[in-house]
Structures are given as structure tokens and as C-alpha cells.
C-alpha atoms as a PDB file:
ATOM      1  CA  UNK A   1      -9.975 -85.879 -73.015  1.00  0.00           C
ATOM      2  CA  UNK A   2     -12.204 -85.522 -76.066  1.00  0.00           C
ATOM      3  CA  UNK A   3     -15.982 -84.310 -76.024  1.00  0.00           C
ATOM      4  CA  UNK A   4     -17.843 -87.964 -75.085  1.00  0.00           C
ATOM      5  CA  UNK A   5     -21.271 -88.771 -72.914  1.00  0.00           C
ATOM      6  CA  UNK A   6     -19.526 -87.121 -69.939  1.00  0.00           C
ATOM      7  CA  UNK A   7     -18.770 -83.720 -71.517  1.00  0.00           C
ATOM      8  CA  UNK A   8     -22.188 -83.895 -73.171  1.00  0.00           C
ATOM      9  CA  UNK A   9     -24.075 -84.395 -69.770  1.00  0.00           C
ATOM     10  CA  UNK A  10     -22.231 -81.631 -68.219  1.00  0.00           C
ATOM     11  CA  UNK A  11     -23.198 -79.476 -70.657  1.00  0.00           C
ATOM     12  CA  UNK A  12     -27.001 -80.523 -70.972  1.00  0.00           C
ATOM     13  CA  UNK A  13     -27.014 -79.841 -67.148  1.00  0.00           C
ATOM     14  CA  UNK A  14     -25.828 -75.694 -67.323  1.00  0.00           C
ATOM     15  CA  UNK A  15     -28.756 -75.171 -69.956  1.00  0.00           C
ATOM     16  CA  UNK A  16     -31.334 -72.538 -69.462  1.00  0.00           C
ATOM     17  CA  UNK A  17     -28.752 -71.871 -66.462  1.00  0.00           C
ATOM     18  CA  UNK A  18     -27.638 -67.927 -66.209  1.00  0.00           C
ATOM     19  CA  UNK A  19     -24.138 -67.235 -65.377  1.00  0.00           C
ATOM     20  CA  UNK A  20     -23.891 -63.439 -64.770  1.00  0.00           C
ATOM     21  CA  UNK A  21     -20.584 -62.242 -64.993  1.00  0.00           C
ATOM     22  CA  UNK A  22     -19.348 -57.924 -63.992  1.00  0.00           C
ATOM     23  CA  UNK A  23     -16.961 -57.064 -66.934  1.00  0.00           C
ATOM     24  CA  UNK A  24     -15.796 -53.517 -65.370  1.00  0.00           C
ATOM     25  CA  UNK A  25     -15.826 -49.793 -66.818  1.00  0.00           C
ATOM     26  CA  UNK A  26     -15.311 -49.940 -70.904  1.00  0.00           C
ATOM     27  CA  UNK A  27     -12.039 -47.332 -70.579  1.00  0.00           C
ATOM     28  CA  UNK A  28     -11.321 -44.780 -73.695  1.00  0.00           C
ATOM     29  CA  UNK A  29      -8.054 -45.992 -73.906  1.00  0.00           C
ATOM     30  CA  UNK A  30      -9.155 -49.479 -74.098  1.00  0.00           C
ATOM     31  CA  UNK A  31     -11.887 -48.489 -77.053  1.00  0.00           C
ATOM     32  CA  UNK A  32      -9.158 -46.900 -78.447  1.00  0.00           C
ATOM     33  CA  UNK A  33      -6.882 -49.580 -78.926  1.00  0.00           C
ATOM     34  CA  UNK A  34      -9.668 -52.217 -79.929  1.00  0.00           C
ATOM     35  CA  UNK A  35     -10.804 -49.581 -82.499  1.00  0.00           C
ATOM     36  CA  UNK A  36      -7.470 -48.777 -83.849  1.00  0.00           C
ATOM     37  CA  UNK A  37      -6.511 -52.644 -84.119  1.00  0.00           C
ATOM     38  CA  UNK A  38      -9.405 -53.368 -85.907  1.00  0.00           C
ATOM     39  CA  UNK A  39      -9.084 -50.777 -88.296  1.00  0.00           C
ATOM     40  CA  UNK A  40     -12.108 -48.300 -87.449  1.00  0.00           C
ATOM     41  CA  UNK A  41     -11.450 -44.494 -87.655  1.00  0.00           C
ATOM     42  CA  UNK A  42     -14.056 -42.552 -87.054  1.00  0.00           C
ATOM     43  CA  UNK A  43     -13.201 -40.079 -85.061  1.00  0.00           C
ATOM     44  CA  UNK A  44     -16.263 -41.496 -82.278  1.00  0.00           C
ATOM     45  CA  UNK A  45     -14.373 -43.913 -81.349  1.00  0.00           C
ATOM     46  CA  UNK A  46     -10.443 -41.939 -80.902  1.00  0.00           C
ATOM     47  CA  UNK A  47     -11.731 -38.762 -80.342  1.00  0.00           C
ATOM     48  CA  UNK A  48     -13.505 -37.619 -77.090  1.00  0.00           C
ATOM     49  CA  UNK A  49     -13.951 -33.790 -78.397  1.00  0.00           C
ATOM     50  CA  UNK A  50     -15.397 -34.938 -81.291  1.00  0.00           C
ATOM     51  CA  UNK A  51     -17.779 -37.635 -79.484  1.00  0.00           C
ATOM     52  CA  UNK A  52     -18.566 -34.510 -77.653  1.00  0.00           C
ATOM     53  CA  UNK A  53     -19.571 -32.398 -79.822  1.00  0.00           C
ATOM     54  CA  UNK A  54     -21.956 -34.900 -81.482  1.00  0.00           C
ATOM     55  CA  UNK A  55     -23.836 -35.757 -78.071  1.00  0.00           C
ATOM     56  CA  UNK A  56     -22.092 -38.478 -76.661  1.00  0.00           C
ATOM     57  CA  UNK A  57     -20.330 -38.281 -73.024  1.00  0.00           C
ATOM     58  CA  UNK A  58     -16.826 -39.623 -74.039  1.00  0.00           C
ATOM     59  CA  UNK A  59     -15.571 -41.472 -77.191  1.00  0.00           C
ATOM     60  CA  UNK A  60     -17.421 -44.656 -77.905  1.00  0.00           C
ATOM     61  CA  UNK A  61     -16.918 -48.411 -78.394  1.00  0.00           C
ATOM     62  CA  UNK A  62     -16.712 -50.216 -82.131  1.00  0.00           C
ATOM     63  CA  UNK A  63     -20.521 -51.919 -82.439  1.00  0.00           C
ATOM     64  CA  UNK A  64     -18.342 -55.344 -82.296  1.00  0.00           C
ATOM     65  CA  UNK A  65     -16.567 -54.333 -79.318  1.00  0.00           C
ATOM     66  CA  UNK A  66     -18.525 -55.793 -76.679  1.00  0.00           C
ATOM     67  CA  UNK A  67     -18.562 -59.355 -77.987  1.00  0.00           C
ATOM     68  CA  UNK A  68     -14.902 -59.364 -79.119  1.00  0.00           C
ATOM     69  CA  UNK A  69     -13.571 -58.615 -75.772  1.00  0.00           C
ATOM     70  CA  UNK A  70     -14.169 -61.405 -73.240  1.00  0.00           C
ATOM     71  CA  UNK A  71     -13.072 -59.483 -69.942  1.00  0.00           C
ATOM     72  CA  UNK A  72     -11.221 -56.490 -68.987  1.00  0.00           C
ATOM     73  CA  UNK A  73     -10.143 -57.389 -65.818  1.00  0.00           C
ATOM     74  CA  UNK A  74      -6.510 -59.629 -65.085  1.00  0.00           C
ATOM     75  CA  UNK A  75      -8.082 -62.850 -65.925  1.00  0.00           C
ATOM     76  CA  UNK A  76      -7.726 -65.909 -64.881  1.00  0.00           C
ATOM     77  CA  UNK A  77      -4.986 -67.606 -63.663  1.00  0.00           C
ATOM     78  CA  UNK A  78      -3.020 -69.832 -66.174  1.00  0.00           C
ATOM     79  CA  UNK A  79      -4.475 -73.318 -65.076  1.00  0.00           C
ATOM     80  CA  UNK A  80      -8.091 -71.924 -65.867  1.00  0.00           C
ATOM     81  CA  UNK A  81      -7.134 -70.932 -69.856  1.00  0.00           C
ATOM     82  CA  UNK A  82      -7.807 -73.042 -72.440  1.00  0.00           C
ATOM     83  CA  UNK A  83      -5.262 -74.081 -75.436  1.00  0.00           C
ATOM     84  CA  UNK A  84      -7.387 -70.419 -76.929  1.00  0.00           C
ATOM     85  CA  UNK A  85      -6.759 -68.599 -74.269  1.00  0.00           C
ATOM     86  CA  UNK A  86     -10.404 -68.300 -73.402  1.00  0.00           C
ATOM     87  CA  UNK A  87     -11.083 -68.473 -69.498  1.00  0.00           C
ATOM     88  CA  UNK A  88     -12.897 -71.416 -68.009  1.00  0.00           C
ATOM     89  CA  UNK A  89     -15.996 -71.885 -66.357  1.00  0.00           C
ATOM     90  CA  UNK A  90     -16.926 -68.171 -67.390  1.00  0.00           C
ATOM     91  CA  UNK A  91     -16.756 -67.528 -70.912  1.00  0.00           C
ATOM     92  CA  UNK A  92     -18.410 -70.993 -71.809  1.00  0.00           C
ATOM     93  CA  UNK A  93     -20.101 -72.552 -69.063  1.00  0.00           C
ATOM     94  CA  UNK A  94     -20.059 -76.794 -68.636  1.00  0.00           C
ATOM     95  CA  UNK A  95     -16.981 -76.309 -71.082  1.00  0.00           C
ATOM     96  CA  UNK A  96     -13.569 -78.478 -69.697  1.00  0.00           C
ATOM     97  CA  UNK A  97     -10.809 -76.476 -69.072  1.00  0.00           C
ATOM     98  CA  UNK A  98      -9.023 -78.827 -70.806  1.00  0.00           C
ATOM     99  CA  UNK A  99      -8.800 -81.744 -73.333  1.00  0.00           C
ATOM    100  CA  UNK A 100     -11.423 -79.854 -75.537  1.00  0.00           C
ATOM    101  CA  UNK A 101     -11.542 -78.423 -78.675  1.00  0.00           C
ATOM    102  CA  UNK A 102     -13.399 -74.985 -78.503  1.00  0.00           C
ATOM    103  CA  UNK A 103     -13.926 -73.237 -82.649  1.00  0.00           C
ATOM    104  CA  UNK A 104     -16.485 -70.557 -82.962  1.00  0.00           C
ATOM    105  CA  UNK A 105     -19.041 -71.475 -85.456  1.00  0.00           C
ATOM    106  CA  UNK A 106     -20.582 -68.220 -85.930  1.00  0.00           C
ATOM    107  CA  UNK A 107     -22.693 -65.251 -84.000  1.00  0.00           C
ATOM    108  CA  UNK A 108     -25.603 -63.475 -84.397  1.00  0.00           C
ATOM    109  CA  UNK A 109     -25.227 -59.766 -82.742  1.00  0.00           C
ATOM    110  CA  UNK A 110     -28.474 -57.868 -82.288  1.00  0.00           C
ATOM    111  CA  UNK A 111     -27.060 -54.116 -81.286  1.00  0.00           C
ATOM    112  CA  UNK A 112     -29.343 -52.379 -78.931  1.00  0.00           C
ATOM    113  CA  UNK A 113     -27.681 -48.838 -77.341  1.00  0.00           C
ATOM    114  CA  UNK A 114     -24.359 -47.018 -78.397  1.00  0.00           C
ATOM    115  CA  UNK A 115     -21.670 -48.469 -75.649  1.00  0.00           C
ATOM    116  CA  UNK A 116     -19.685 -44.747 -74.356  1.00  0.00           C
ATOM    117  CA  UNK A 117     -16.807 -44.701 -72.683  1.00  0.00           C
ATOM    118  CA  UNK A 118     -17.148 -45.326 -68.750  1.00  0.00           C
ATOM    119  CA  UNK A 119     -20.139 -47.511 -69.571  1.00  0.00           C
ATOM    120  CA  UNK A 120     -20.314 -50.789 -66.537  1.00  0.00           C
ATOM    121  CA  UNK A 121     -20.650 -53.244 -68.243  1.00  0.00           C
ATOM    122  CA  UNK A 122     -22.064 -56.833 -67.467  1.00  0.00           C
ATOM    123  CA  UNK A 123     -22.653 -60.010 -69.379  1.00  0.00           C
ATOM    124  CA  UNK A 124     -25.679 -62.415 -69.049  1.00  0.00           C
ATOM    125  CA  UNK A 125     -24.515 -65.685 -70.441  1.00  0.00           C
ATOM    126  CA  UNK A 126     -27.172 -68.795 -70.770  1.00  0.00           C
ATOM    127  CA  UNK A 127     -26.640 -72.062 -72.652  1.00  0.00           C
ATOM    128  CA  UNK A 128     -29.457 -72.676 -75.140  1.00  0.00           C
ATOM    129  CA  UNK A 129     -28.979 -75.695 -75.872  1.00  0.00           C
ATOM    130  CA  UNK A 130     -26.663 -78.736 -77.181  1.00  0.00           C
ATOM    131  CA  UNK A 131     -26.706 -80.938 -80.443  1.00  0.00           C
ATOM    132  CA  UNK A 132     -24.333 -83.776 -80.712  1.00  0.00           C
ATOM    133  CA  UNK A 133     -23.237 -84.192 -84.398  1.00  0.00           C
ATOM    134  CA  UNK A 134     -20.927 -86.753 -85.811  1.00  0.00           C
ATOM    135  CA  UNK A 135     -18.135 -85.740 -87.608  1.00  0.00           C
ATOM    136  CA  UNK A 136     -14.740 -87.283 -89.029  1.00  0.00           C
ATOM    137  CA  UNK A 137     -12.786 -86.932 -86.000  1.00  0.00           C
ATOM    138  CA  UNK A 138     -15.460 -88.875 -83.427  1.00  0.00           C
ATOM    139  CA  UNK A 139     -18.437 -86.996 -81.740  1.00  0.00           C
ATOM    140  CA  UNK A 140     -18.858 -83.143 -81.966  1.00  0.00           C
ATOM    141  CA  UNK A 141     -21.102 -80.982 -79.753  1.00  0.00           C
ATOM    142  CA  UNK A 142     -22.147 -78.095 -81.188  1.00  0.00           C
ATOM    143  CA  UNK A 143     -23.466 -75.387 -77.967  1.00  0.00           C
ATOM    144  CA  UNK A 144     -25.330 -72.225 -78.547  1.00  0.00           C
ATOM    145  CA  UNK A 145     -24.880 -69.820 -75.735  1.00  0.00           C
ATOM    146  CA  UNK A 146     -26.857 -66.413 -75.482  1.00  0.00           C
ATOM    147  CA  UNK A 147     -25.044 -63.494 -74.009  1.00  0.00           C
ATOM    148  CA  UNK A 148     -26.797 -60.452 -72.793  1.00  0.00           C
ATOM    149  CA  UNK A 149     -24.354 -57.324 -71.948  1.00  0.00           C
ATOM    150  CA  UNK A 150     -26.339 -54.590 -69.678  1.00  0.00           C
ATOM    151  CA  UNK A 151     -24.773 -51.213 -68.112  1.00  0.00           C
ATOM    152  CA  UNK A 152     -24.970 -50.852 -64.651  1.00  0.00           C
ATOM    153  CA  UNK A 153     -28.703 -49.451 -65.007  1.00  0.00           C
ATOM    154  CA  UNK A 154     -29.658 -53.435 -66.226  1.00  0.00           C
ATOM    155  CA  UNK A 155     -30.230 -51.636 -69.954  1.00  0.00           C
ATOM    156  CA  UNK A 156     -29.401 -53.937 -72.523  1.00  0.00           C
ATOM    157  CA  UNK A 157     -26.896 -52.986 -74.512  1.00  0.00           C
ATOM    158  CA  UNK A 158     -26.288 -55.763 -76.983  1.00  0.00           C
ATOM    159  CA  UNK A 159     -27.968 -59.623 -77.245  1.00  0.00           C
ATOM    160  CA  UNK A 160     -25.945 -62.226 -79.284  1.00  0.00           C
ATOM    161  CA  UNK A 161     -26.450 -65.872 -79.753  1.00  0.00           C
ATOM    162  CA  UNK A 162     -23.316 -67.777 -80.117  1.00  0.00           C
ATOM    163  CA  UNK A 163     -22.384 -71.104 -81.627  1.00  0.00           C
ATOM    164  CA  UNK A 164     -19.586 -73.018 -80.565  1.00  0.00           C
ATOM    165  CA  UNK A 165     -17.992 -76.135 -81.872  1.00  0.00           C
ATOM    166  CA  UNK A 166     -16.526 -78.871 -79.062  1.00  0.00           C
ATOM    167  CA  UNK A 167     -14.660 -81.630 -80.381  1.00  0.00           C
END
């Protein structure tokens, strides 16, 4: 399969829907890693004494961490992933599981709250809208999807509007 009318309608149909998803407890071991794989040592995000000692409860997350990690639980099972790896019918709502071609075309991240360590996190996700485009390969559908992540008080934490490319 290939994005055509039938992918397009399903999409048009999950916008202005919200698709709340519970990502789990942010752990300092798991800030740790993402912080040490993407290069980022400050000592807020290794070291809990430190973080301490500056105010904070426990080490924090990277700014980019929220948005970079798509869940922290098992996942799903292999039949739900994408060719990316990306879990359907959470991740990108009215998306195939298959026979689509999913690129990120870009993200705009509005930071609201330092994320700490044993933070609950949840994510608000809501279609904006959908734009078919032409392109060399046939019909392309480009998606923007806005994602809200709250702790487990409802306070924001970070907004983003993502655009995705389906082809």
C-alpha cells in the first residue's frame, strides 16, 4: 500500500481528535542514558547530588528528551511497528501500520517546565490537519500532529507541533 484517497480519508477523519496516551515515570537511569547518548554533560542531567544541590528533586531530563523518546514502556508487539520502528495507532494516529512511508519533516518544541526525574509523564497527541502534495514518487500527505506532554498534576510540560511526511 502507498498513501492514496483511502489513507487520506482515514487521516482527515482522526483530526481535531485527542489520543491521550500514559508514558510512565521518566527514571534517572533512563535520563541518564538518553543524556549521555546524545552527548549532554552537565552534571543536571548524570548527577542527582548535584541536581540537588541546585534545587531540583533528582537529576533531570535533556530539554529534547521528552519528544525524542516515544514510550518507556515494552512497546508494542512486532505486528504493530512500522518499517521505523515507530508503534502504530499511538505515536501517529490514522497512520497504516504498514505499506507507508513515515519521514519527519520537522518540529517545533515550545519548552514549558524542567522534566525531574520521577516526573509521570503523559502525552496529548491531536492531528491538526492534512495537506496532500504531489511529489515525484505519486501523492504525498504531509500531517501535522500536536503533542502535549503533562505530569501527573495535568501541568504542561512541553507543546510541540510535528510534521510528518506519508508517502
Amino acid at each position: 500500500m502507498a498513501v492514496d484517497d483511502t489513507v487520506r480519508e482515514s487521516l482527515e477523519r482522526e483530526v481535531g481528535v485527542e489520543h491521550v496516551e500514559l508514558l510512565g515515570e521518566i527514571s534517572a537511569t533512563l535520563t541518564r542514558r538518553y543524556a549521555a547518548a546524545v552527548g549532554e554533560r552537565d552534571p543536571l542531567y548524570h548527577d542527582a547530588n548535584f541536581a540537588r544541590s541546585v534545587g531540583y528533586a533528582n537529576v533531570l531530563a535533556p530539554p529534547n528528551f521528552l519528544p525524542g523518546v516515544i514510550s518507556w514502556g515494552e512497546g508494542a508487539p512486532y505486528d504493530r511497528l512500522r518499517e521505523d520502528g515507530t508503534e502504530a495507532d499511538t505515536h501517529l494516529p490514522g497512520v497504516p501500520a504498514k505499506g507507508v512511508r513515515v519521514m519527519g519533516g520537522g518540529e517545533e518544541m515550545h519548552f514549558t517546565r524542567d522534566v525531574v526525574a520521577g516526573t509521570v509523564v503523559s502525552r496529548r497527541t491531536t492531528l491538526l490537519d492534512v495537506t496532500p502534495r504531489d511529489s515525484s514518487q505519486g501523492l504525498m500527505l504531509v500531517a501535522r500532529y500536536a503533542d502535549l506532554y503533562v505530569d501527573g498534576d495535568g501541568q504542561e510540560l512541553l507543546r510541540s507541533v510535528r510534521t510528518v511526511l506519508l508517502r
